[in-house]
N, C-alpha and C. Protein backbone atom coordinates (compact mmCIF):
# COMPACT_ATOMS: atom_id res chain seq x y z
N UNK A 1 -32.06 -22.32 3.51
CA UNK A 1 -30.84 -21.75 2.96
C UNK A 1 -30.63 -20.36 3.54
N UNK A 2 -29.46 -20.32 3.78
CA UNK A 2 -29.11 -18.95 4.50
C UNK A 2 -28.91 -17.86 3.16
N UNK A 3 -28.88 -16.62 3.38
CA UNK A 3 -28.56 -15.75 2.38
C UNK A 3 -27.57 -15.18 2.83
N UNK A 4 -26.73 -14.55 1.78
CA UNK A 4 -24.94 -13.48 1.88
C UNK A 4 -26.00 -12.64 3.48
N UNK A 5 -24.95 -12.39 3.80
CA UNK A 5 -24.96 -12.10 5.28
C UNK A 5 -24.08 -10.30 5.64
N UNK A 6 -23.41 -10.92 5.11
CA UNK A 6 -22.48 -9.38 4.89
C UNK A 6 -22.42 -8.57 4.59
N UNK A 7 -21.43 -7.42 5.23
CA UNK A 7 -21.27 -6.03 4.40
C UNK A 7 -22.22 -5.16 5.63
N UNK A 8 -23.27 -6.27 6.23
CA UNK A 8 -24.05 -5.00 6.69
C UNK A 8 -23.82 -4.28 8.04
N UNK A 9 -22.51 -4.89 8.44
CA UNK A 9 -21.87 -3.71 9.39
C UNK A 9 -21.28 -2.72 8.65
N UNK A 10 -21.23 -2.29 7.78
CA UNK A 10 -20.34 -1.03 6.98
C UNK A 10 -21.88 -0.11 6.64
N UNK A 11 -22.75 -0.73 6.75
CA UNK A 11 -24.45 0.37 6.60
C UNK A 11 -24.16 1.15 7.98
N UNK A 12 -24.48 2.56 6.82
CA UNK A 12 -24.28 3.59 8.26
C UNK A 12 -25.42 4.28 8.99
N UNK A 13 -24.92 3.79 10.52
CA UNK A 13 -26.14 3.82 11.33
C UNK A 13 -26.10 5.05 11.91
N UNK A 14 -25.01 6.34 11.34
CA UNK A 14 -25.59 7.79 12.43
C UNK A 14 -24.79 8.12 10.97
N UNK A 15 -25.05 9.56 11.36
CA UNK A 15 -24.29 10.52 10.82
C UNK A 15 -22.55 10.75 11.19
N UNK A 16 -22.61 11.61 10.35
CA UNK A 16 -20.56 12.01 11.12
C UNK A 16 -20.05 10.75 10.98
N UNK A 17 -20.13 9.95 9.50
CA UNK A 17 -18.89 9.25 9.48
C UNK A 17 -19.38 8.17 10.84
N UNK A 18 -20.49 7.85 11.22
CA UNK A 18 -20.59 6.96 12.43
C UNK A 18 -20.43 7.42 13.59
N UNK A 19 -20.33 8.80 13.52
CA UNK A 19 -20.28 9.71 15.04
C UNK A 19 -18.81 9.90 15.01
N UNK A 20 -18.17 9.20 14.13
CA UNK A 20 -15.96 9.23 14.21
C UNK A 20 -16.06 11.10 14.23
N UNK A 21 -16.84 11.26 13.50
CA UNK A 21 -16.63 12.78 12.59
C UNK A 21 -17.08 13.90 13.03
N UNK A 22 -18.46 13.86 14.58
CA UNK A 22 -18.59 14.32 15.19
C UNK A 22 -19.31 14.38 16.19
N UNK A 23 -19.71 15.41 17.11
CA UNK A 23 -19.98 14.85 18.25
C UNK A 23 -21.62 15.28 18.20
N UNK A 24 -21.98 15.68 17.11
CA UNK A 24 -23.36 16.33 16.53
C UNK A 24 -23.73 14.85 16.08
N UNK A 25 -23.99 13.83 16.20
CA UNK A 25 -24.07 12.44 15.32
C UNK A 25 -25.62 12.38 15.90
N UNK A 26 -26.40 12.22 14.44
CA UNK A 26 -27.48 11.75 14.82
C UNK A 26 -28.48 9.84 14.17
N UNK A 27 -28.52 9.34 15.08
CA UNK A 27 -28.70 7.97 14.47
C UNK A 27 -29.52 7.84 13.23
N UNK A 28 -29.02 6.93 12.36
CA UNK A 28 -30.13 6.79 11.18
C UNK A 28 -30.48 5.29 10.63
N UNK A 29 -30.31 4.60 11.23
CA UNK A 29 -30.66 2.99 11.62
C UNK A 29 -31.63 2.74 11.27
N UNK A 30 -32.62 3.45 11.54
CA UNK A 30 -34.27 3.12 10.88
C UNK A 30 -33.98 3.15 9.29
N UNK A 31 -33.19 2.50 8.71
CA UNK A 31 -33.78 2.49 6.94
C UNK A 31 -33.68 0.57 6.21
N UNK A 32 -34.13 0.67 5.28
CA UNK A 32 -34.36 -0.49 4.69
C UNK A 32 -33.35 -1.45 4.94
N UNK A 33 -32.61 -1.37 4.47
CA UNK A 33 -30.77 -2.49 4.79
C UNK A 33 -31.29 -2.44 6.32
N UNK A 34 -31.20 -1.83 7.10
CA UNK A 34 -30.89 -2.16 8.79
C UNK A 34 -32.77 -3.14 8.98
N UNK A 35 -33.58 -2.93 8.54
CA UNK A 35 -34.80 -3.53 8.60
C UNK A 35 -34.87 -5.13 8.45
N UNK A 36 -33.93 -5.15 6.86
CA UNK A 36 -34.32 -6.51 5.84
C UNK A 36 -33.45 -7.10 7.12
N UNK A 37 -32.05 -6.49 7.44
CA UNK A 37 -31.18 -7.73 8.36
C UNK A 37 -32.19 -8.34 9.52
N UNK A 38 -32.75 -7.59 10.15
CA UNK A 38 -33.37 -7.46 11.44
C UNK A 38 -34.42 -8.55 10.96
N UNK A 39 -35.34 -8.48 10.05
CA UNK A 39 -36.07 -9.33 9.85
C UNK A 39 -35.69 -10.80 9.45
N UNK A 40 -34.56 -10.61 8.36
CA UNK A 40 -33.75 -12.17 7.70
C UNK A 40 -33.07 -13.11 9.45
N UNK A 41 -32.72 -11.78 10.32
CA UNK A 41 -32.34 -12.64 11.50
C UNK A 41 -33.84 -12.94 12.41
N UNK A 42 -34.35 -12.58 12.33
CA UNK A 42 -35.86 -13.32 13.04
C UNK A 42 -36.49 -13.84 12.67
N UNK A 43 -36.67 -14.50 11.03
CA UNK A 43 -37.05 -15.27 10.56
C UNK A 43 -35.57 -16.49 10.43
N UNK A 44 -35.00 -16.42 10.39
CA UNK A 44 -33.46 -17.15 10.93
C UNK A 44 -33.88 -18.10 11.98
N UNK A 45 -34.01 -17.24 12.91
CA UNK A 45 -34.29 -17.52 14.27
C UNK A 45 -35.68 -18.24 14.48
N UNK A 46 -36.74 -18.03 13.74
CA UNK A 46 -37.89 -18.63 13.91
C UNK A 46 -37.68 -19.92 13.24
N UNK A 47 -36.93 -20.35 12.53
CA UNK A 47 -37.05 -21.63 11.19
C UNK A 47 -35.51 -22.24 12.10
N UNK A 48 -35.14 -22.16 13.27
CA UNK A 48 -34.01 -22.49 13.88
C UNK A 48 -32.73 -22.89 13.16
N UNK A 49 -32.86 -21.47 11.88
CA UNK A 49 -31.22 -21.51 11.53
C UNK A 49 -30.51 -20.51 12.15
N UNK A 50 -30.42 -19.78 12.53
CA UNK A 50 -29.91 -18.95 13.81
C UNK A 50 -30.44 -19.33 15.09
N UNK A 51 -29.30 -18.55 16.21
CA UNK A 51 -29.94 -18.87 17.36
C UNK A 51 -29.13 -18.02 18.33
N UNK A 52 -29.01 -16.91 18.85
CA UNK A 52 -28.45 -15.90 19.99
C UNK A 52 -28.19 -16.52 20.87
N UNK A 53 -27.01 -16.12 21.01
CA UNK A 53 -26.01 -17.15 22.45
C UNK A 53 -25.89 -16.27 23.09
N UNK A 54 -26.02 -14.76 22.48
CA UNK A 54 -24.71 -13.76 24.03
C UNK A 54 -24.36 -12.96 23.23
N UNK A 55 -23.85 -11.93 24.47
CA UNK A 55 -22.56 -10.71 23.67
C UNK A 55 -21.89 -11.72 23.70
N UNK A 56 -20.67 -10.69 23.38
CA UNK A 56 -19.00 -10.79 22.96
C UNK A 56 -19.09 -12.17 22.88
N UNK A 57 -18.44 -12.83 23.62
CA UNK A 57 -17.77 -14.46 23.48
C UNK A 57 -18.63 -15.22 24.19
N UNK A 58 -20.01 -15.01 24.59
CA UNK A 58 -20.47 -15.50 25.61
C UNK A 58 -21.60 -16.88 24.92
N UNK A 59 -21.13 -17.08 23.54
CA UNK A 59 -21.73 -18.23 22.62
C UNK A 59 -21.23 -18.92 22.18
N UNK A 60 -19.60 -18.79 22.60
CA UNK A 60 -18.26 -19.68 22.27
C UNK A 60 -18.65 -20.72 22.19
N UNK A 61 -19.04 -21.23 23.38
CA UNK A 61 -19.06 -22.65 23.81
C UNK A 61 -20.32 -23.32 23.16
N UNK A 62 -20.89 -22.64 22.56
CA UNK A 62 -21.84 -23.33 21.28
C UNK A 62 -21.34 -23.79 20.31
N UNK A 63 -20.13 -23.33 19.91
CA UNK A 63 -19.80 -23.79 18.69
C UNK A 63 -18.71 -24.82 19.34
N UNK A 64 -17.98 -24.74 20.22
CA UNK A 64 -16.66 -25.61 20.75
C UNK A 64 -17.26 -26.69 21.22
N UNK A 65 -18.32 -26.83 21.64
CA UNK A 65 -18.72 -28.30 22.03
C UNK A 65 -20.11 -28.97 20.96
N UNK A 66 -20.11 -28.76 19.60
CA UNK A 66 -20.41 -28.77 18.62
C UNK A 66 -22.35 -28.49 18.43
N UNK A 67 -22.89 -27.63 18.76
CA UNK A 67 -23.92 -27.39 19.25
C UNK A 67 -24.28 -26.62 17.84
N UNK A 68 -23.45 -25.65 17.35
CA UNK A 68 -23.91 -25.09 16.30
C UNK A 68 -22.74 -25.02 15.41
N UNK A 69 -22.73 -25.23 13.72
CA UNK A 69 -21.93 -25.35 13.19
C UNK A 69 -20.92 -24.28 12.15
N UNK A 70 -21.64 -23.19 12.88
CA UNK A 70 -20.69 -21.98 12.20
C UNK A 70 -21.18 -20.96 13.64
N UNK A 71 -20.02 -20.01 13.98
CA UNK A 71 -19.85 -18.80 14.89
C UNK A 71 -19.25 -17.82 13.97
N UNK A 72 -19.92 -16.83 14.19
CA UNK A 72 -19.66 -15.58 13.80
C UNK A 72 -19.35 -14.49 15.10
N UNK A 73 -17.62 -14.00 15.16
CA UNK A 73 -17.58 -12.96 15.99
C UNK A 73 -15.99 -12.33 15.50
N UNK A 74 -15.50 -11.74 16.35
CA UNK A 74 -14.15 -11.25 16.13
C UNK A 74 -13.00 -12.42 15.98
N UNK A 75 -12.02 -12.20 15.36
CA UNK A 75 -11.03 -13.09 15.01
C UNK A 75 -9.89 -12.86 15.98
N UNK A 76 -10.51 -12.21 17.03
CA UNK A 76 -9.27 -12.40 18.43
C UNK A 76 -9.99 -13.52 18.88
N UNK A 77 -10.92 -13.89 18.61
CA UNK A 77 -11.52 -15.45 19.49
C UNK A 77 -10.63 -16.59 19.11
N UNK A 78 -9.85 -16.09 18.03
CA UNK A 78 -9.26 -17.70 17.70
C UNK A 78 -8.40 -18.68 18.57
N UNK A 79 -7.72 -17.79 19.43
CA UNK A 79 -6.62 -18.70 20.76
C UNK A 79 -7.95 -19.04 21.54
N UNK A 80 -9.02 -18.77 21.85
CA UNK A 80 -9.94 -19.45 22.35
C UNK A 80 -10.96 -20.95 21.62
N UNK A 81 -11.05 -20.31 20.51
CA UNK A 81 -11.25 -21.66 19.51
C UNK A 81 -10.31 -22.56 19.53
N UNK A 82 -9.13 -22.29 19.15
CA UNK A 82 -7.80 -22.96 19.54
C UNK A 82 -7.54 -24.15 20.46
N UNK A 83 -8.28 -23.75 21.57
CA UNK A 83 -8.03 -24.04 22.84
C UNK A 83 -9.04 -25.13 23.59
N UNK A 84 -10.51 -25.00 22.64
CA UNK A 84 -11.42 -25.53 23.53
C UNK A 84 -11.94 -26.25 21.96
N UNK A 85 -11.39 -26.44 21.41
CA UNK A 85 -12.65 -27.19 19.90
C UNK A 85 -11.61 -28.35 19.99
N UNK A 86 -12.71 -29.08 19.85
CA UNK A 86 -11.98 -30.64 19.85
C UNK A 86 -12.22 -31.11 18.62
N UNK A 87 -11.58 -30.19 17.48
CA UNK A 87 -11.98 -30.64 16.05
C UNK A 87 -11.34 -29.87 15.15
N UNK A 88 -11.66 -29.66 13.93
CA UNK A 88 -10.62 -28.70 12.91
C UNK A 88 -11.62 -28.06 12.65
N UNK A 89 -10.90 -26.86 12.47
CA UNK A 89 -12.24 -25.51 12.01
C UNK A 89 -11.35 -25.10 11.66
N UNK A 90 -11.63 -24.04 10.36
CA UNK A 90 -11.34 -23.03 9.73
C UNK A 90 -11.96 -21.43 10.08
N UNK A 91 -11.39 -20.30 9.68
CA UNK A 91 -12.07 -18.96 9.42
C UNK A 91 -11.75 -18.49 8.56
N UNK A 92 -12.89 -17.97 8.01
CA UNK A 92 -12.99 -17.03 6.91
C UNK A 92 -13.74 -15.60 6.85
N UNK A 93 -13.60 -14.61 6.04
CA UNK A 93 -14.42 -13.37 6.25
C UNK A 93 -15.95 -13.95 5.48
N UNK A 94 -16.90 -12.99 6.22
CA UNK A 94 -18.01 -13.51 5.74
C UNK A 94 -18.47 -12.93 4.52
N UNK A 95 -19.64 -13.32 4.11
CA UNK A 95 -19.60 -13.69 2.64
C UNK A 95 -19.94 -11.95 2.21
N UNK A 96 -20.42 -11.57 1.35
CA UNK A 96 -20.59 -10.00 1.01
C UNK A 96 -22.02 -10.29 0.09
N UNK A 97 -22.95 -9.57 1.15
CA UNK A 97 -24.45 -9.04 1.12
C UNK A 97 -24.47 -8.18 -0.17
N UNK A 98 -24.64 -8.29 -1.64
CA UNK A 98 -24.38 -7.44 -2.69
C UNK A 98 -25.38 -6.72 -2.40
N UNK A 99 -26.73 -7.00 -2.10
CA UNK A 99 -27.49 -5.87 -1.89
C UNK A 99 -27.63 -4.74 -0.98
N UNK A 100 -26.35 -4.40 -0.08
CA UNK A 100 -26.23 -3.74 0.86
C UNK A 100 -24.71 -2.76 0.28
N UNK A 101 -24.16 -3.89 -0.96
CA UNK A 101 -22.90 -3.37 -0.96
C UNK A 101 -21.74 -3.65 -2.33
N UNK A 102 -21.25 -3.34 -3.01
CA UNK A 102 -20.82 -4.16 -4.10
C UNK A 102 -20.14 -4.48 -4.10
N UNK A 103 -18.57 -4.17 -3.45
CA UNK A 103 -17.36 -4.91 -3.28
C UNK A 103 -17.09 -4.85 -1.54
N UNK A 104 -16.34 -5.74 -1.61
CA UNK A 104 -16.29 -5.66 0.22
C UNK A 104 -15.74 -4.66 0.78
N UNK A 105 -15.43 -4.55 2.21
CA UNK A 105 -14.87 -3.11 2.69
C UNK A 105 -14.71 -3.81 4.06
N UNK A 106 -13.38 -2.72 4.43
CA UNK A 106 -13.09 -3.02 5.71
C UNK A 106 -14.14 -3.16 6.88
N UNK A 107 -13.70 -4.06 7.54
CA UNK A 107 -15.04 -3.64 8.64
C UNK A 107 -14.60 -2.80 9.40
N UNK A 108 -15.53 -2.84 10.57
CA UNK A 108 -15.25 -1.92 12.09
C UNK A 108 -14.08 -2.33 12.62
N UNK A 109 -13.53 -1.33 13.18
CA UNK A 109 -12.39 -1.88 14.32
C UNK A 109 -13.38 -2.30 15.51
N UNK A 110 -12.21 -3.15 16.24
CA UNK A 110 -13.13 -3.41 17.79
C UNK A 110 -12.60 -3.11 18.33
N UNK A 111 -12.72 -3.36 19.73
CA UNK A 111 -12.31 -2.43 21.02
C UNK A 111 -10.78 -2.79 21.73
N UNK A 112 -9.62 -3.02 20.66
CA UNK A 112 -8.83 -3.54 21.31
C UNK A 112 -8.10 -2.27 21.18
N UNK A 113 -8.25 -0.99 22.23
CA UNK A 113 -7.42 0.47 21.93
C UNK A 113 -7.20 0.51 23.15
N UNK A 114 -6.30 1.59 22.80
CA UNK A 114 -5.47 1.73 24.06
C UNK A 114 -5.48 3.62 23.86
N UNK A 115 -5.71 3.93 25.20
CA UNK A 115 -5.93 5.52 25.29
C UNK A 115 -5.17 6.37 25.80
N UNK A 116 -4.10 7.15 25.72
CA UNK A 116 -3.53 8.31 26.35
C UNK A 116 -3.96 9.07 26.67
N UNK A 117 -4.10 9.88 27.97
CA UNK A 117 -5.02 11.03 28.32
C UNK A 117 -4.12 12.42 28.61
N UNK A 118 -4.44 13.15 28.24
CA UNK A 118 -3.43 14.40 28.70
C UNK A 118 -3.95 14.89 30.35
N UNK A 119 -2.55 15.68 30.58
CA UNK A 119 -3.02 16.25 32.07
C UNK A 119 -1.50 15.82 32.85
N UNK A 120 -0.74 14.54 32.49
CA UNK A 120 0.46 14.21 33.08
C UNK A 120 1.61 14.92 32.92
N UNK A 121 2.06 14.12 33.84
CA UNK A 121 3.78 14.86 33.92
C UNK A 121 4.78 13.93 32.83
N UNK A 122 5.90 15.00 31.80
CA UNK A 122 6.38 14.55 30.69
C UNK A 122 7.45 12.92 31.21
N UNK A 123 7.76 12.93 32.20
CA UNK A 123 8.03 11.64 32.59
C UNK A 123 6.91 10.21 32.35
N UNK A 124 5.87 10.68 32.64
CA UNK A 124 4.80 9.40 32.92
C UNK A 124 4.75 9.39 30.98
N UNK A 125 4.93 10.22 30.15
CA UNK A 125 4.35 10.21 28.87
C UNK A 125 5.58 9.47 27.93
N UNK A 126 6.82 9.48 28.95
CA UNK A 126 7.71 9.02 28.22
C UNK A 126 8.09 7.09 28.97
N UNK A 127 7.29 6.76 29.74
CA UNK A 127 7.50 5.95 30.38
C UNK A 127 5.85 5.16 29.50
N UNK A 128 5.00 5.78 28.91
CA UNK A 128 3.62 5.86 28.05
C UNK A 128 4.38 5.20 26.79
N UNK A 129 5.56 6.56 26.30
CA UNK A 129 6.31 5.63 25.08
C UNK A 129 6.90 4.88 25.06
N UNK A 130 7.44 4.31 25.89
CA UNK A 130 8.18 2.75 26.00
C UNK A 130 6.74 1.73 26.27
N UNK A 131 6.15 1.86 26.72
CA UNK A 131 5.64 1.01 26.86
C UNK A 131 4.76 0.76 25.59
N UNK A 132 4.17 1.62 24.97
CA UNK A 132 3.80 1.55 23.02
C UNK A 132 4.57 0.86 22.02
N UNK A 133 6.10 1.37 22.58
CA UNK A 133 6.63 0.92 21.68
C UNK A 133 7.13 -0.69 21.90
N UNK A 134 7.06 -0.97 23.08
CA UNK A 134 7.39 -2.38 23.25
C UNK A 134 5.92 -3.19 22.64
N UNK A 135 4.77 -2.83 22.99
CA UNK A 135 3.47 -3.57 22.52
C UNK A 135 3.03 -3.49 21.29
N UNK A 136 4.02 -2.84 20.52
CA UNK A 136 4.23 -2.47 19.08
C UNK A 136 5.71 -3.20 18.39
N UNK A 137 6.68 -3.61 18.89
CA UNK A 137 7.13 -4.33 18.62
C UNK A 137 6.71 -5.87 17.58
N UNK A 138 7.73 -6.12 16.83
CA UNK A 138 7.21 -6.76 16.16
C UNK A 138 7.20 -8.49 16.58
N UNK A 139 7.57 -8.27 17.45
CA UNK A 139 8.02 -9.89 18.19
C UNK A 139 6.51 -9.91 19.24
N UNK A 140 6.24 -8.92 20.01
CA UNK A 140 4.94 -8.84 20.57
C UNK A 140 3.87 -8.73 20.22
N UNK A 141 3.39 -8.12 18.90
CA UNK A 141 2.20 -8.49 17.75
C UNK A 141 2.21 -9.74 16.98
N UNK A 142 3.47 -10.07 16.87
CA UNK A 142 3.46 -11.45 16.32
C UNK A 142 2.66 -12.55 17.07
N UNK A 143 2.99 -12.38 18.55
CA UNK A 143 3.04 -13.65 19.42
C UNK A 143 1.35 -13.13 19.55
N UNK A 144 0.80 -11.93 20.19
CA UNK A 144 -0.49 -11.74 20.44
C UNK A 144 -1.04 -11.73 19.28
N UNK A 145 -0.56 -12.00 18.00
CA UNK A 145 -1.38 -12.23 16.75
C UNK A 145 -1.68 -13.82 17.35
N UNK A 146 -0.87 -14.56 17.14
CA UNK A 146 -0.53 -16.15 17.09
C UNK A 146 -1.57 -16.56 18.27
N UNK A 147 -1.41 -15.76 19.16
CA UNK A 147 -2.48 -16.48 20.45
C UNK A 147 -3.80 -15.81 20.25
N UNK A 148 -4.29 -15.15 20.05
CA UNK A 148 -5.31 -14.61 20.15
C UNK A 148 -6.30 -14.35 18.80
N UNK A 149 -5.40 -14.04 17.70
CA UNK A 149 -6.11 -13.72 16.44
C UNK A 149 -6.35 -12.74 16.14
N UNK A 150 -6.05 -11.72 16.88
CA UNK A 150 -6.10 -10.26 16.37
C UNK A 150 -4.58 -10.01 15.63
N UNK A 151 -4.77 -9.42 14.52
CA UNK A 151 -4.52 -8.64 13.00
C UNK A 151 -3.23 -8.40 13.73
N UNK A 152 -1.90 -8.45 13.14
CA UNK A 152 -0.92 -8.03 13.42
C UNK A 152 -0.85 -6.29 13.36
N UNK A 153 -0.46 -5.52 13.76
CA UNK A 153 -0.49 -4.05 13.26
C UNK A 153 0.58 -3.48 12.62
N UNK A 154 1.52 -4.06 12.37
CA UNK A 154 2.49 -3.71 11.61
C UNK A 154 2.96 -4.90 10.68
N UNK A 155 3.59 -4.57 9.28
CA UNK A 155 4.03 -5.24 8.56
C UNK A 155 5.18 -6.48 8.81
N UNK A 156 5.86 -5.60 9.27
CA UNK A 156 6.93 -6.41 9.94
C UNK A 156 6.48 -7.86 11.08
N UNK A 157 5.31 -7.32 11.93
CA UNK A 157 5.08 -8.42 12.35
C UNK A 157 4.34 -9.52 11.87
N UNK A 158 3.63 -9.08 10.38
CA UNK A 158 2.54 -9.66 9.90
C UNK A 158 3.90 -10.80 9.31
N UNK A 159 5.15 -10.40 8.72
CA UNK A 159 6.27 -11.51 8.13
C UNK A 159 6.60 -12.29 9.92
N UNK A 160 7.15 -11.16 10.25
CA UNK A 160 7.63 -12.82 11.65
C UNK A 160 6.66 -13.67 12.12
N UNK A 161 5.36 -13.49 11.94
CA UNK A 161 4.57 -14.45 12.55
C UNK A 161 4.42 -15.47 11.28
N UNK A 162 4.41 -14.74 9.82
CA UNK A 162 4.98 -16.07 8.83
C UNK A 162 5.35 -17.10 8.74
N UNK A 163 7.08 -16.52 9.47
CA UNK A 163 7.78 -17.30 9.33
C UNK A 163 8.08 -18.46 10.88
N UNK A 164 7.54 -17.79 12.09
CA UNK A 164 7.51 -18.86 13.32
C UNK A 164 6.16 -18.72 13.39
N UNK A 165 4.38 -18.82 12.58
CA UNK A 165 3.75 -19.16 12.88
C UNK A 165 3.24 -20.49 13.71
N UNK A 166 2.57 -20.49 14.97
CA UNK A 166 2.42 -21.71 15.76
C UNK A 166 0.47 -21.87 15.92
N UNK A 167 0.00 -21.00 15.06
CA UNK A 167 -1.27 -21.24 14.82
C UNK A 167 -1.69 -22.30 14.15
């Protein structure tokens, strides 16, 4: 039997707010919660209820060609689940680890950012804002919600993909 699993990305592993808060961040990972996971996943792994495929997406194809029966990763994988599972699957958020945590909490963002750098000329910054504002649009979060599975970012698009969802 597996145990609640969750929550334990929100255990904080540096200082500063996770280093967000500053650039003084010193790691603090070594404590009990970061231990018990580390161990519950290697004893997981020894009794072959877990099993490490890869970074990022690189264990997809474990679960799409039915090898293992639950994947855990980001919910932009879903136009890839979508695409290659020859079966019905569902997603859900995972379950919440009470002993790490008592009510759930947002998780981490992931790496889907986009960066402005200063130093340009006010032309390139305004040619910067059209192009934000078109990938902010609500017709273009809709559709890269719908294909991909990443979180709409605005309200507005979270209703149009509602109402012409093709997921």
């Amino acid at each position: 039997m597996v145990e609640n699993f969750s929550a334990w990305h929100n255990i904080a592993l540096g200082t500063q707010e996770n280093g967000f808060a500053g650039l003084d961040t010193e790691f603090t990972f070594n404590n009990d919660a970061v231990k018990s996971r580390i161990a519950a996943i290697a004893s997981w792994s020894k009794d072959k209820l877990f099993k490490y495929g890869g970074r990022r997406g690189d264990s997809l194809s474990m679960f799409t060609n039915g090898e293992c029966g639950m994947w855990m990763n980001s919910s932009a994988y879903y136009g890839s689940i979508k695409k290659q599972a020859k079966f019905d699957f569902g997603q859900a958020m995972l379950p919440l680890d009470t002993s790490v945590a008592s009510k759930p909490q947002n998780s981490i963002i992931g790496g889907a950012t986009l960066w402005v750098l200063r130093g340009h000329d006010q032309d390139d910054y305004k040619g910067v804002g059209h192009f934000m504002n078109f990938l902010s649009s609500a017709e273009v979060q809709a559709w890269w919600h719908q294909e991909t599975g990443y979180v709409p970012i605005t309200t507005a698009a979270y209703e149009l993909s509602k109402k012409t969802r093709v997921l």
